[in-house]
N, C-alpha and C. Protein backbone atom coordinates (compact mmCIF):
# COMPACT_ATOMS: atom_id res chain seq x y z
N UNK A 1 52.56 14.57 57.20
CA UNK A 1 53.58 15.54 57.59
C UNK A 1 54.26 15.04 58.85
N UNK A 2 55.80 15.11 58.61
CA UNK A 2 56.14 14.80 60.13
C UNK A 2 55.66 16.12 61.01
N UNK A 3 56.29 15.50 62.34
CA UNK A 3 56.07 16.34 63.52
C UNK A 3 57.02 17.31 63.42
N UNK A 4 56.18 18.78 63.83
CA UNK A 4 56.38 19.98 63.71
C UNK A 4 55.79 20.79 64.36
N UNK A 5 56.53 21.47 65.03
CA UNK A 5 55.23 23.33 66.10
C UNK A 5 55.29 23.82 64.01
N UNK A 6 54.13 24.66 64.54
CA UNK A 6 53.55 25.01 63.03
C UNK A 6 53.74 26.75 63.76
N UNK A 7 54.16 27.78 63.34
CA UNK A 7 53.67 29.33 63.58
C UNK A 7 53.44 29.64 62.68
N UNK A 8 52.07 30.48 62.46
CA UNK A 8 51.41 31.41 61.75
C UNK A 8 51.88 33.17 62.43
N UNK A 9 51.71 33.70 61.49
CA UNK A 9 52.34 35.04 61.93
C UNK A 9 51.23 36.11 60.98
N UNK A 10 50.77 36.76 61.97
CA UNK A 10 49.62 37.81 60.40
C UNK A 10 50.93 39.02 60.82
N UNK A 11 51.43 39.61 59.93
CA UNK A 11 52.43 41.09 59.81
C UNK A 11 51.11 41.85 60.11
N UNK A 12 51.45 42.95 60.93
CA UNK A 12 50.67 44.36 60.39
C UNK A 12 51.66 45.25 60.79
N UNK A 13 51.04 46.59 60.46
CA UNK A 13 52.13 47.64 60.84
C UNK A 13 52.93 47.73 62.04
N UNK A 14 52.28 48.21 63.40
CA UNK A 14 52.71 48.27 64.24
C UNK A 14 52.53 46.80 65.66
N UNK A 15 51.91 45.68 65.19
CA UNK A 15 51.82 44.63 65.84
C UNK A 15 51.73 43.35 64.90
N UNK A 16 52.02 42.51 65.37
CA UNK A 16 51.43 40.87 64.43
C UNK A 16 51.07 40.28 65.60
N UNK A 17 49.82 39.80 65.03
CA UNK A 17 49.53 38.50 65.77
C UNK A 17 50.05 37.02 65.34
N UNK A 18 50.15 36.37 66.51
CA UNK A 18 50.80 34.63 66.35
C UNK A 18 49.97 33.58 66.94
N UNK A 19 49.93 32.87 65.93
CA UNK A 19 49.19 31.18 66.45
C UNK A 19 50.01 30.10 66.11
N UNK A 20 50.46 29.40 67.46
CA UNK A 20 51.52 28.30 67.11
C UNK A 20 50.60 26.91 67.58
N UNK A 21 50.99 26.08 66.96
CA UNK A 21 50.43 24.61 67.16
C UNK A 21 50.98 23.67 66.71
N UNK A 22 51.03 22.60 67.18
CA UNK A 22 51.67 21.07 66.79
C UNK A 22 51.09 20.85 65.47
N UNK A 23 51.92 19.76 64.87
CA UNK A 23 51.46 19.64 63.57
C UNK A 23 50.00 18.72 63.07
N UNK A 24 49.54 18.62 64.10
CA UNK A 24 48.01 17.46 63.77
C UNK A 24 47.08 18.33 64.23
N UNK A 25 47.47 19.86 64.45
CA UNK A 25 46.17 20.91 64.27
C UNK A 25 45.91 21.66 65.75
N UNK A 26 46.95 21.06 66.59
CA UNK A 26 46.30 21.36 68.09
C UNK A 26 46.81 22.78 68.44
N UNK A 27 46.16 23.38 68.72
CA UNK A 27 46.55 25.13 69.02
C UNK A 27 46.96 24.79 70.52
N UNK A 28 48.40 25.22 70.22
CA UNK A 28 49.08 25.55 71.75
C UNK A 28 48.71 27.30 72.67
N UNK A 29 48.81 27.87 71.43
CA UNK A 29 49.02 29.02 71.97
C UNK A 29 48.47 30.35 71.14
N UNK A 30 47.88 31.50 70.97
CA UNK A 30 47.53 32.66 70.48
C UNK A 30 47.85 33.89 71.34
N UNK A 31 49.04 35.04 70.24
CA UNK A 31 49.01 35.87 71.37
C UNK A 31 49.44 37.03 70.02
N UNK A 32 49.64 38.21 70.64
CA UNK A 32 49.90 39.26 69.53
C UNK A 32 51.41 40.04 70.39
N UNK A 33 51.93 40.43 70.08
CA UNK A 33 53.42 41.12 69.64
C UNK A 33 53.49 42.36 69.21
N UNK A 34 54.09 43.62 69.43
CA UNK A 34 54.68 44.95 69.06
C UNK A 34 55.66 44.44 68.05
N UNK A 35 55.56 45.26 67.69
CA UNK A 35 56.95 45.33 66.30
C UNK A 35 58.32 46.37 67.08
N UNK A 36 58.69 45.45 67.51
CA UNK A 36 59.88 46.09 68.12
C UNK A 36 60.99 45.18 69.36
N UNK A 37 62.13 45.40 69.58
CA UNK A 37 62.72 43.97 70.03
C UNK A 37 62.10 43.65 70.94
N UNK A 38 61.30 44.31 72.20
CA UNK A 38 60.26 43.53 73.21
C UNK A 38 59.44 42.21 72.76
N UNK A 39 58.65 42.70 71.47
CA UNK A 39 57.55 41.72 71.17
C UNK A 39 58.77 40.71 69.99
N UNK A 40 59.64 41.12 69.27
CA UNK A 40 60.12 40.11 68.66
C UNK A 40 60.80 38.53 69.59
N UNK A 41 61.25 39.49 70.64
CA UNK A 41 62.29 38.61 72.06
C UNK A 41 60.71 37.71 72.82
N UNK A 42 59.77 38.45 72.68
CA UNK A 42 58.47 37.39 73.89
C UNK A 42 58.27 36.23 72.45
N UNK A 43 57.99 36.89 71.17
CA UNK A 43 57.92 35.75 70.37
C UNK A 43 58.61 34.56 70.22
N UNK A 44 60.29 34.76 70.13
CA UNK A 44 61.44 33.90 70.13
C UNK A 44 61.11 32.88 71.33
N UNK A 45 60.48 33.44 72.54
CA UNK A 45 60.79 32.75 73.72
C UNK A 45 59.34 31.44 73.98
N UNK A 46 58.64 32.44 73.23
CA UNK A 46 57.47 31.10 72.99
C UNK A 46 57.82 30.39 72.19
N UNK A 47 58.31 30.16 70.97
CA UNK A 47 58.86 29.24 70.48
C UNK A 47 59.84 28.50 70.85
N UNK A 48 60.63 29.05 71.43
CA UNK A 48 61.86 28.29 71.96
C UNK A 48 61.58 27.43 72.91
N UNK A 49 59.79 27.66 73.99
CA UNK A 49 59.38 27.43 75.35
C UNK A 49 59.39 25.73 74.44
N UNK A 50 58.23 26.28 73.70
CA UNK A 50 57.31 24.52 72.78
C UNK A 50 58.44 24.25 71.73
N UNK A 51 59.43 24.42 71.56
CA UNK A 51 59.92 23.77 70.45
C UNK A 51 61.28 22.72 71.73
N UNK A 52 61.80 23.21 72.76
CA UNK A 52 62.09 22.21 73.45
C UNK A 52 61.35 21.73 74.56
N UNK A 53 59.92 22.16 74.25
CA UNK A 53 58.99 21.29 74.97
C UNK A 53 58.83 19.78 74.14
N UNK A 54 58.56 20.02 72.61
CA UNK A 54 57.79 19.36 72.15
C UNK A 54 59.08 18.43 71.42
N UNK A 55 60.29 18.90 71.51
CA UNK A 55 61.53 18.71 70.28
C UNK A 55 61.50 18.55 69.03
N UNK A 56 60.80 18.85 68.47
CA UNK A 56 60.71 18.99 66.99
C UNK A 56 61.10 20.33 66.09
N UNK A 57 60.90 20.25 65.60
CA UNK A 57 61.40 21.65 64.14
C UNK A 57 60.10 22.16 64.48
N UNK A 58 60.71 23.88 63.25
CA UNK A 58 59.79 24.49 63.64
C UNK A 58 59.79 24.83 62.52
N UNK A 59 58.33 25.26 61.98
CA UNK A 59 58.77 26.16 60.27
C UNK A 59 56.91 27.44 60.69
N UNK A 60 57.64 28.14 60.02
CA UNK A 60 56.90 29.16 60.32
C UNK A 60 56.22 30.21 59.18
N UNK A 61 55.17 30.66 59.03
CA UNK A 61 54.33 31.01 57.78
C UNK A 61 54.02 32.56 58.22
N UNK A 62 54.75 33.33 57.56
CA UNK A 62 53.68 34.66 57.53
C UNK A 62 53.59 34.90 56.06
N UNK A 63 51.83 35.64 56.49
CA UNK A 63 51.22 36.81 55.56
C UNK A 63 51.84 38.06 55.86
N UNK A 64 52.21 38.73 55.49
CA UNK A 64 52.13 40.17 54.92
C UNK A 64 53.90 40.40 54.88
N UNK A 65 54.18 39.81 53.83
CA UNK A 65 55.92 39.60 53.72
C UNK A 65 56.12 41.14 53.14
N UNK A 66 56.31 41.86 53.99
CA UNK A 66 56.93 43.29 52.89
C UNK A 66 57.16 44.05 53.97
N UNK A 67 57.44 45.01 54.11
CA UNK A 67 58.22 45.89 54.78
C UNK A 67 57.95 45.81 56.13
N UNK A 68 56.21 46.20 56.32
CA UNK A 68 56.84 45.26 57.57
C UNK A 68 57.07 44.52 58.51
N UNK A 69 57.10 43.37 57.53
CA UNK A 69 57.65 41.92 58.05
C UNK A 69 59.48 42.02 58.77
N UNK A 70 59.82 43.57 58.04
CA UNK A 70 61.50 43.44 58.56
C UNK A 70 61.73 44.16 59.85
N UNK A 71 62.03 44.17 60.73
CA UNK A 71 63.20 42.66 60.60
C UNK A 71 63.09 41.17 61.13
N UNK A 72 61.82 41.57 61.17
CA UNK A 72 61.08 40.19 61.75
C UNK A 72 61.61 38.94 60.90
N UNK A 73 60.90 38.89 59.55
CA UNK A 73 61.72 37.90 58.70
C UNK A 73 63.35 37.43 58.94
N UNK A 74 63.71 38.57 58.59
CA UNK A 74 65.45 38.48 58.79
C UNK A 74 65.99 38.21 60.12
N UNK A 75 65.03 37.76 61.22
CA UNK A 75 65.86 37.39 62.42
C UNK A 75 65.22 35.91 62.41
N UNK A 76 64.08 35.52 61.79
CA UNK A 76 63.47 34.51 62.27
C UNK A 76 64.89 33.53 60.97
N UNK A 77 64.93 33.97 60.43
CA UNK A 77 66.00 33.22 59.00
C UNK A 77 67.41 33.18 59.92
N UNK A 78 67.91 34.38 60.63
CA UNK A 78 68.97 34.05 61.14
C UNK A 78 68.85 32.87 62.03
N UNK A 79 68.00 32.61 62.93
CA UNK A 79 67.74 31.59 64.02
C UNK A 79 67.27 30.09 63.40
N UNK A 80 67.77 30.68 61.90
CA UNK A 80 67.66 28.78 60.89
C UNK A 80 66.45 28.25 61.08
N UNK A 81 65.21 29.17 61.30
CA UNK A 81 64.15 28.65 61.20
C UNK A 81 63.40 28.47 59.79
N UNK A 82 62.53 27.35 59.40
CA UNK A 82 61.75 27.50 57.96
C UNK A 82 60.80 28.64 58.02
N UNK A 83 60.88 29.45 56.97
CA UNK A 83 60.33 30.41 56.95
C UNK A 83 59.63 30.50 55.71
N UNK A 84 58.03 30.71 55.46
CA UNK A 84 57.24 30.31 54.04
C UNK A 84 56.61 31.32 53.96
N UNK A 85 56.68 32.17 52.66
CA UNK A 85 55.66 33.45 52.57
C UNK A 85 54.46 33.04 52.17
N UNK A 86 53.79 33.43 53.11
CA UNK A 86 51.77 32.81 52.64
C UNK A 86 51.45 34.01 51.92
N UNK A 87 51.54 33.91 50.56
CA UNK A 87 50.93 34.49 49.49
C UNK A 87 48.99 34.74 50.36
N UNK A 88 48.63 36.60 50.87
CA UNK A 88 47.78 36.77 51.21
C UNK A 88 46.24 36.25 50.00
N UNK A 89 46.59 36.56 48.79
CA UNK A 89 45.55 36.14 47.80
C UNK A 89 44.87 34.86 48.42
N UNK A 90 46.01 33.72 47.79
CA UNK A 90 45.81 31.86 48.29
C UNK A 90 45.24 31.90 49.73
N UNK A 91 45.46 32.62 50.73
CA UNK A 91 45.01 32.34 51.91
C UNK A 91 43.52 32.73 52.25
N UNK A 92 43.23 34.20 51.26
CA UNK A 92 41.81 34.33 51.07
C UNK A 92 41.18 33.34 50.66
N UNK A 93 41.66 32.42 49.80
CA UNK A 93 40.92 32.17 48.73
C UNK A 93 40.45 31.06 49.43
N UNK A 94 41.73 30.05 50.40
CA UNK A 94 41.77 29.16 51.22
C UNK A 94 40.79 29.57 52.15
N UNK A 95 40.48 30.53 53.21
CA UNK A 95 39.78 30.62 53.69
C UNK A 95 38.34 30.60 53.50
N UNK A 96 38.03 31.16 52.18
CA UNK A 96 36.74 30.91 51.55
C UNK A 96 36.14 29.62 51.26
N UNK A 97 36.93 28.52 51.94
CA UNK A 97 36.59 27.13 51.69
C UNK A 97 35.79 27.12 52.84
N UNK A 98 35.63 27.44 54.06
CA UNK A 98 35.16 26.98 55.11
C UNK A 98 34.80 28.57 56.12
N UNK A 99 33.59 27.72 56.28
CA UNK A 99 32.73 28.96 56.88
C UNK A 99 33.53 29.18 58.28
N UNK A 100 32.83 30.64 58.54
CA UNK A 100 33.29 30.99 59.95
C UNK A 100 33.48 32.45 59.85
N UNK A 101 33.67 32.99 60.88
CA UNK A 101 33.51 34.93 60.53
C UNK A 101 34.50 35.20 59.65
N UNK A 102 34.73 36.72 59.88
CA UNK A 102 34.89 37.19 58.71
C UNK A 102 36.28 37.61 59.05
N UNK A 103 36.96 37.96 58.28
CA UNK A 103 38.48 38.16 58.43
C UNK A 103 38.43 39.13 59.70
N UNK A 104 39.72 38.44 60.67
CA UNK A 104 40.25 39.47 61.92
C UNK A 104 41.64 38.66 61.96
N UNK A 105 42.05 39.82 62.56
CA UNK A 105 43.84 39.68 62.63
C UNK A 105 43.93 38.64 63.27
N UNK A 106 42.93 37.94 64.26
CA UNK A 106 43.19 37.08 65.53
C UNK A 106 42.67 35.52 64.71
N UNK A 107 42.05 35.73 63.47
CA UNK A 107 41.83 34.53 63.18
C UNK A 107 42.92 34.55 61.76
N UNK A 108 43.23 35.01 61.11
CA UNK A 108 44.33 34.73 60.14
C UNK A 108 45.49 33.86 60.38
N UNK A 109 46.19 34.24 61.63
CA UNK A 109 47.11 33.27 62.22
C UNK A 109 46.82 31.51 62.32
N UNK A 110 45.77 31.45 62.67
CA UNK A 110 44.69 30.42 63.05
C UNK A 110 45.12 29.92 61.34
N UNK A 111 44.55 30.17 60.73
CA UNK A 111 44.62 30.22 59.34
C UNK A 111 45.79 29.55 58.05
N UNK A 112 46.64 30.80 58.78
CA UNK A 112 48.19 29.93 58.04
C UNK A 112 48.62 29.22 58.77
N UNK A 113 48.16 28.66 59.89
CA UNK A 113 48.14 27.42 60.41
C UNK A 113 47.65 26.27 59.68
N UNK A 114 46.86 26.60 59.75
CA UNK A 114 45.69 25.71 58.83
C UNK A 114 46.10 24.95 57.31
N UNK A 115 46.66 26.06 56.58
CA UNK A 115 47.30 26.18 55.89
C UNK A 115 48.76 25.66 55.52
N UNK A 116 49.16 25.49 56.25
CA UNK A 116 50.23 24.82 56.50
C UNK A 116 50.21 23.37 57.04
N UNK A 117 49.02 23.06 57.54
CA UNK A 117 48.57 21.30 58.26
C UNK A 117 48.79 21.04 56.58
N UNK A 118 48.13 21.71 55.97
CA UNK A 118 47.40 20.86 54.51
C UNK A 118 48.36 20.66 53.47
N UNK A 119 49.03 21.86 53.26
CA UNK A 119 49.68 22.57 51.86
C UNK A 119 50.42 21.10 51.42
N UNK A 120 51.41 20.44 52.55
CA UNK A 120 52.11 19.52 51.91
C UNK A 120 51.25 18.42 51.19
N UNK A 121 50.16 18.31 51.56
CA UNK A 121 49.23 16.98 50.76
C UNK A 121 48.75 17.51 49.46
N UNK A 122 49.14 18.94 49.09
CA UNK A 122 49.01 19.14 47.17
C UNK A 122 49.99 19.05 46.46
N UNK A 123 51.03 18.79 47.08
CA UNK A 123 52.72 19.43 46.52
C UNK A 123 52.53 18.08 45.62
N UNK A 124 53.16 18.34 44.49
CA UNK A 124 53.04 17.44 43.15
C UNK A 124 51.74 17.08 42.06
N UNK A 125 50.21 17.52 43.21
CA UNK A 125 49.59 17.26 42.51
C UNK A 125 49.04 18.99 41.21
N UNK A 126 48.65 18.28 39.97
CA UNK A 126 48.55 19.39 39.08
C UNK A 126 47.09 19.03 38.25
């Protein structure tokens, strides 16, 4: 994979948590967010901090794409960022590969991180 900040995003109702990291796995940063323009604007600004820290692209993965993910989704798309819906099933299922506690909002992010180091090394295979 080229070089890339990687964000994981877990949706929940009234907060998401975020884990951003370079693309060879290194966790820059973990923090959680309100659903509302305060926490959407501190999110933008951490990315914006490491993405002209690091200059690379950014593509970004959330779980829980549905209601409400909005308008979260729809601003992160306006700002031309890659944006990938992590199908929650696959990410269980992914997670069940490798030990470690048990689902928390603070490790999911961690997760579609994770998830995203890898995903491109299956693309084609069947």
């Amino acid at each position: 994979m080229n070089e890339h900040l990687l964000v994981g995003i877990d949706v929940g109702c009234h907060s998401h948590q975020v884990a951003i990291a370079e693309s060879n796995g290194t966790l820059l940063k973990e923090f959680g967010i309100s659903h509302n323009a305060s926490g959407f604007n501190s999110l933008f600004s951490e990315i914006n901090h490491y993405e002209s820290t690091l200059k690379c692209p950014v593509i970004i993965g959330m779980e829980g794409f549905n209601g409400y993910a909005r308008p979260l989704d729809q601003l992160i798309q306006q700002k031309g960022y890659i944006l990938y819906n992590i199908n929650n099933l696959k990410l269980a299922r992914f997670k069940e590969l490798f030990s470690g506690p048990a689902k928390t909002d603070v490790i999911v992010p961690k997760k579609i991180v994770e998830f995203m180091r890898i995903a491109p090394s299956f693309q084609g295979e069947r």
